[in-house]
N, C-alpha and C. Protein backbone atom coordinates (compact mmCIF):
# COMPACT_ATOMS: atom_id res chain seq x y z
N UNK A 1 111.16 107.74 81.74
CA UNK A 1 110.88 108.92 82.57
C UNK A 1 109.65 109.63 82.03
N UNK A 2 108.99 110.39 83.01
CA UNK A 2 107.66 111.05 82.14
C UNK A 2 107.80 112.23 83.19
N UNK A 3 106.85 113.01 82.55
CA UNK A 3 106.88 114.29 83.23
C UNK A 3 105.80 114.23 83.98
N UNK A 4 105.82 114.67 85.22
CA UNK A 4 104.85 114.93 86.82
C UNK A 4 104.07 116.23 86.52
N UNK A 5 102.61 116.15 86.37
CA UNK A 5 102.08 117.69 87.11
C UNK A 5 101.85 118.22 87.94
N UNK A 6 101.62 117.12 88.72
CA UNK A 6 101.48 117.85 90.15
C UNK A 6 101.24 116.61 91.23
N UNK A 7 100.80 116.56 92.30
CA UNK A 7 100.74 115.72 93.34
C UNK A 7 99.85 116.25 94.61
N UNK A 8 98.50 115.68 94.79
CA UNK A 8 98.13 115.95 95.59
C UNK A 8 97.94 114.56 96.88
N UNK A 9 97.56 115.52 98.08
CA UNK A 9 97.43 114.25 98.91
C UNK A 9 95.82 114.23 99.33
N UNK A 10 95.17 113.10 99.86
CA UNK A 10 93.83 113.29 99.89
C UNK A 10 93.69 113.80 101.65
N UNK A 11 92.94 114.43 101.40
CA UNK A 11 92.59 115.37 102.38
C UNK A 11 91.88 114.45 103.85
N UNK A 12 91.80 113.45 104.32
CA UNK A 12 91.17 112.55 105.34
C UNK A 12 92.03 111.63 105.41
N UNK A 13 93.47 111.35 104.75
CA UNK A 13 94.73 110.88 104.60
C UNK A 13 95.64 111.03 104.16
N UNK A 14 96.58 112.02 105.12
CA UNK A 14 97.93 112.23 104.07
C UNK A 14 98.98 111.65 103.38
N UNK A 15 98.61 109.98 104.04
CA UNK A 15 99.50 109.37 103.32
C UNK A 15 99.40 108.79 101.93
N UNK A 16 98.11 109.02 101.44
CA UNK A 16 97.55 108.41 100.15
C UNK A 16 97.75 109.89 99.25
N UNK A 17 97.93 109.54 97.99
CA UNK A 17 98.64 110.78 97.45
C UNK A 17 98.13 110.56 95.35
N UNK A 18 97.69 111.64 94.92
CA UNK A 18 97.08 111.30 92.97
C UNK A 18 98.48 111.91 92.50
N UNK A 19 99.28 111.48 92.05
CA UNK A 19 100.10 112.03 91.39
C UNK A 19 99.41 111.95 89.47
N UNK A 20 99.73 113.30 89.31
CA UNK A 20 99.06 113.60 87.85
C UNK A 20 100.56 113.57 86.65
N UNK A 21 99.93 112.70 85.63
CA UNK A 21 101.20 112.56 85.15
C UNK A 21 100.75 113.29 83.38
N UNK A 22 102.36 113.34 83.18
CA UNK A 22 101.88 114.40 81.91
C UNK A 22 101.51 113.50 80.56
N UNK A 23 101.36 111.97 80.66
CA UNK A 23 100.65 111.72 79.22
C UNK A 23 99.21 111.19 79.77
N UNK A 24 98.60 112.51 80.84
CA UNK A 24 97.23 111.69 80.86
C UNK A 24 97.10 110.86 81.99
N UNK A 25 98.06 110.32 82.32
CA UNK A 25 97.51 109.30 83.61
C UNK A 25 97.67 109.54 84.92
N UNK A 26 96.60 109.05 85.95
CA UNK A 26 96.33 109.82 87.09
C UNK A 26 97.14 108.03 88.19
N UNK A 27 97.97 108.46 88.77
CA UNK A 27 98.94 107.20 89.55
C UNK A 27 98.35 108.00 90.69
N UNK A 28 97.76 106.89 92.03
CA UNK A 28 96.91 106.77 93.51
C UNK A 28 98.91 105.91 93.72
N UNK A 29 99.43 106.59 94.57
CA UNK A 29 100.95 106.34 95.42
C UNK A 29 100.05 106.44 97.40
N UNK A 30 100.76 105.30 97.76
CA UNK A 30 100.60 105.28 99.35
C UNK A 30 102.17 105.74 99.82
N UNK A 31 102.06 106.28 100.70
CA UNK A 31 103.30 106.47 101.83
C UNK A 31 103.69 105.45 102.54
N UNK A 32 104.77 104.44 102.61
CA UNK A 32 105.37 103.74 103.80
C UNK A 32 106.53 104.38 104.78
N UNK A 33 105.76 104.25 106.19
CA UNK A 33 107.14 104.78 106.78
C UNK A 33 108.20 103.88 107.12
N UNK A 34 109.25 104.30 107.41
CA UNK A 34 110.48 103.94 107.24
C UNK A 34 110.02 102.57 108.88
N UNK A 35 111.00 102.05 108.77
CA UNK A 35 111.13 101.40 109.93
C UNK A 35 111.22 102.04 111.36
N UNK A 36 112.80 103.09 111.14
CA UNK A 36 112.79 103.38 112.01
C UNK A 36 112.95 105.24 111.39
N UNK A 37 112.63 106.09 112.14
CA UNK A 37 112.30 107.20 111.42
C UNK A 37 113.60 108.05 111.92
N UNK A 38 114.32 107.95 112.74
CA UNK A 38 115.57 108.61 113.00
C UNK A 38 116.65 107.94 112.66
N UNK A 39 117.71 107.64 112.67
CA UNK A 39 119.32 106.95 112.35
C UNK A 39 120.51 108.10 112.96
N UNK A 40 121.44 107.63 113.50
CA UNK A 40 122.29 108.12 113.29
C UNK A 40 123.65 108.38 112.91
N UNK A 41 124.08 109.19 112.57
CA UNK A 41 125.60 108.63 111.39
C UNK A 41 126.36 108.44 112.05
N UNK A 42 127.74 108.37 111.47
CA UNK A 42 129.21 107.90 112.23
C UNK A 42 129.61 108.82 113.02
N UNK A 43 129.19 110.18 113.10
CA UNK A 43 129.25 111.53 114.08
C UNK A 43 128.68 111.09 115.20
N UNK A 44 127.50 110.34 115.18
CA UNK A 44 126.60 110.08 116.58
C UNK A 44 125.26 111.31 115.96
N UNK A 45 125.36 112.29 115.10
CA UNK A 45 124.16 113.18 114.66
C UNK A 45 122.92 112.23 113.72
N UNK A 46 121.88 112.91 114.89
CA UNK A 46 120.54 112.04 114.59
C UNK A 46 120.06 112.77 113.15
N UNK A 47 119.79 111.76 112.10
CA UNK A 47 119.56 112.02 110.73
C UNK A 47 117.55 111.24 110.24
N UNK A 48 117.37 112.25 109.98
CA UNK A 48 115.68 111.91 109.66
C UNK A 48 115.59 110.74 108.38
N UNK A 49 115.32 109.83 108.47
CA UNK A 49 115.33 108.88 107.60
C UNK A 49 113.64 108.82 106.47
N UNK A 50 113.57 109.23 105.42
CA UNK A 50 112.43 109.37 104.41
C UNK A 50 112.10 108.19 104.42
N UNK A 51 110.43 107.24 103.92
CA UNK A 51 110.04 106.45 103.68
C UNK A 51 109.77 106.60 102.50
N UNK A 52 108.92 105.54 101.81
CA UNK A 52 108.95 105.04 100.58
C UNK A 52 107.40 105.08 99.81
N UNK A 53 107.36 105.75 98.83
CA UNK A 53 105.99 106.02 98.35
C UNK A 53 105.57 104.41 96.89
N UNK A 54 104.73 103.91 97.58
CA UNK A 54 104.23 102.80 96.70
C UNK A 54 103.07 102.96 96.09
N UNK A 55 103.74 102.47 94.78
CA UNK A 55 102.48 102.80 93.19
C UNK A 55 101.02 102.07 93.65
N UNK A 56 99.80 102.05 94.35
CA UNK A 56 98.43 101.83 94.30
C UNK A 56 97.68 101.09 93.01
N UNK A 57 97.90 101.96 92.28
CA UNK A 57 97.16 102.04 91.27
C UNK A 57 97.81 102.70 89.73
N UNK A 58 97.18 102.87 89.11
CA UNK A 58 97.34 104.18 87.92
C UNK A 58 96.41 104.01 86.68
N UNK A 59 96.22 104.88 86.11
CA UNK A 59 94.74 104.53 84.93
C UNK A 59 94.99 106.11 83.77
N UNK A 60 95.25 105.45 82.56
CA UNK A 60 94.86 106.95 81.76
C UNK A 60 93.56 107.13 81.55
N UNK A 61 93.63 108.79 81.62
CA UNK A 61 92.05 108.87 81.23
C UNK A 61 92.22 110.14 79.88
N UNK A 62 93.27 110.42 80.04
CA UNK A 62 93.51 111.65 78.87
C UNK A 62 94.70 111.27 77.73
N UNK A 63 94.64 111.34 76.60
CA UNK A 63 95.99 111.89 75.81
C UNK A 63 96.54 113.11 75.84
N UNK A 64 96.14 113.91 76.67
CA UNK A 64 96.97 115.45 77.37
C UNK A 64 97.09 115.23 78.80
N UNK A 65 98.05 115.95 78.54
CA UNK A 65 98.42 116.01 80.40
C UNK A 65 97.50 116.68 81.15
N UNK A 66 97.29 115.92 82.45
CA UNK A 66 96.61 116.20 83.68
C UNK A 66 97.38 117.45 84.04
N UNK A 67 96.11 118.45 84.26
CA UNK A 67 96.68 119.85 84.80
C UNK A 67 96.57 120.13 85.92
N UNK A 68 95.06 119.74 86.83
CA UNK A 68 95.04 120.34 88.29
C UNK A 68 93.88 118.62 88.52
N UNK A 69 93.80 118.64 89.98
CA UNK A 69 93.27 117.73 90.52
C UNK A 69 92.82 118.57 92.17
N UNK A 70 91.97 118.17 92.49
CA UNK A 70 91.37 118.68 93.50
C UNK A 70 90.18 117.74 94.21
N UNK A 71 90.97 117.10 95.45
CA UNK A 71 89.71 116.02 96.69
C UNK A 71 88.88 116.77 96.85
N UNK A 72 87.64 116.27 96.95
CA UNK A 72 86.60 116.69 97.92
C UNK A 72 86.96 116.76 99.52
N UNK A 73 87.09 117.72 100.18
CA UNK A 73 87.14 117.56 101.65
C UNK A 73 86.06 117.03 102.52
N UNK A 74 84.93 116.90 101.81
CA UNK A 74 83.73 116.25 102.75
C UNK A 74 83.52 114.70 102.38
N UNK A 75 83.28 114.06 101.26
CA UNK A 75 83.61 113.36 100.35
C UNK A 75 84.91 112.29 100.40
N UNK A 76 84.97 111.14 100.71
CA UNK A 76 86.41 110.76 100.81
C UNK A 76 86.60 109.70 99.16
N UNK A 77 87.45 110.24 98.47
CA UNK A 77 87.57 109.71 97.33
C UNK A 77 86.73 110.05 96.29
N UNK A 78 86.02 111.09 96.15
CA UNK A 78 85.62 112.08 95.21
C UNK A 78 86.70 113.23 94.71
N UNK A 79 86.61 112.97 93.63
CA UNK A 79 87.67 114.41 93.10
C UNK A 79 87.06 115.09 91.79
N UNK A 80 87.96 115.78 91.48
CA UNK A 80 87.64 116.70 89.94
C UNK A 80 88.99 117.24 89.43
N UNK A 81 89.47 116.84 87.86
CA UNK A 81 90.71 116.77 87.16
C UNK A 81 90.03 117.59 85.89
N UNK A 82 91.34 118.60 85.64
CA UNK A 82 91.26 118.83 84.24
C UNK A 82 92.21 119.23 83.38
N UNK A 83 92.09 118.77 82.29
CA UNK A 83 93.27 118.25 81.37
C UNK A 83 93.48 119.62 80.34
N UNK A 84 94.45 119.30 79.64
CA UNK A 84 95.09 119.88 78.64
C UNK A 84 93.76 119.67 77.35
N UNK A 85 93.21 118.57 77.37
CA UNK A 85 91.92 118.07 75.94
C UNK A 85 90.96 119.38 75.96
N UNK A 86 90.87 120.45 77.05
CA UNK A 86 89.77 120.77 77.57
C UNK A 86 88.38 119.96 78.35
N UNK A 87 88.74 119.02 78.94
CA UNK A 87 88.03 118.40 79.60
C UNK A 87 87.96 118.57 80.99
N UNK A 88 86.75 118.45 81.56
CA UNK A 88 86.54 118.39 83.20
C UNK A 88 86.04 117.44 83.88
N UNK A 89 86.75 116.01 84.86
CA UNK A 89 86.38 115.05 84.60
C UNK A 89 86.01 115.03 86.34
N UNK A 90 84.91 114.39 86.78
CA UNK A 90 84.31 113.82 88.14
C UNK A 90 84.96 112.58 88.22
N UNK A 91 85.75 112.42 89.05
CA UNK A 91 86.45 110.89 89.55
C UNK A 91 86.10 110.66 90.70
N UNK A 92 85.59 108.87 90.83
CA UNK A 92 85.72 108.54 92.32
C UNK A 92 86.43 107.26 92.28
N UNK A 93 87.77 107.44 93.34
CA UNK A 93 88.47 106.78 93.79
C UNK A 93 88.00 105.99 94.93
N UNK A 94 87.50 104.49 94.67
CA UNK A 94 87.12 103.66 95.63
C UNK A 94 88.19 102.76 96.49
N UNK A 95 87.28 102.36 97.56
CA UNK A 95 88.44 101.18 98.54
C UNK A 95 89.67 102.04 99.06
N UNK A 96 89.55 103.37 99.44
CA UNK A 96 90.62 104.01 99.87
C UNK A 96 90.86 103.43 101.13
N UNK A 97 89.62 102.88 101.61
CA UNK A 97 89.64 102.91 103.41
C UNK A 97 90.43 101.64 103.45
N UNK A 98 90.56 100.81 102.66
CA UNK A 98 91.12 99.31 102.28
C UNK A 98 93.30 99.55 102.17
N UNK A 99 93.38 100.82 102.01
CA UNK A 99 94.42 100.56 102.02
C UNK A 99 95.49 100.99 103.35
């Protein structure tokens, strides 16, 4: 188990998502939706069925935990992270359009 800092989604796709993790490493998670997005139970009451978030990627770049992360909104796969080290790091996340 590790501890989460936060989770953002990229801003020109909400289903692609940086989850910031607390020893340092920055995990790129995609969204799958469910098959079917409603179900309903043995009542006959229609129940919203969640899909499934799949690991992309992941890469450390710190021995402190990732504190904030922030997309570029103009920019697709440009960001800016900064850690617990005191560091402020320019990331670009390539081949987004690929997934």
């Amino acid at each position: 188990s590790a501890t989460v800092g936060g989770a953002k989604h990229l801003p020109q796709n909400r289903e692609v998502s940086m989850v910031l993790g607390g020893d340092g490493t920055l995990m790129l998670y995609k969204y799958q939706y469910p098959d079917q997005r409603v179900v309903k139970d043995k009542d006959g009451v229609k129940m919203g069925v969640a899909g499934t978030m799949n690991l992309v990627n992941s890469k450390n770049v710190s021995t402190q935990p990732i504190s904030s992360w922030d997309w570029s909104p103009d920019k697709e796969g440009l960001a800016v992270c900064g850690s617990f080290d005191q560091t402020v790091r320019v990331v670009c996340v390539t081949r987004l359009n690929t997934l």
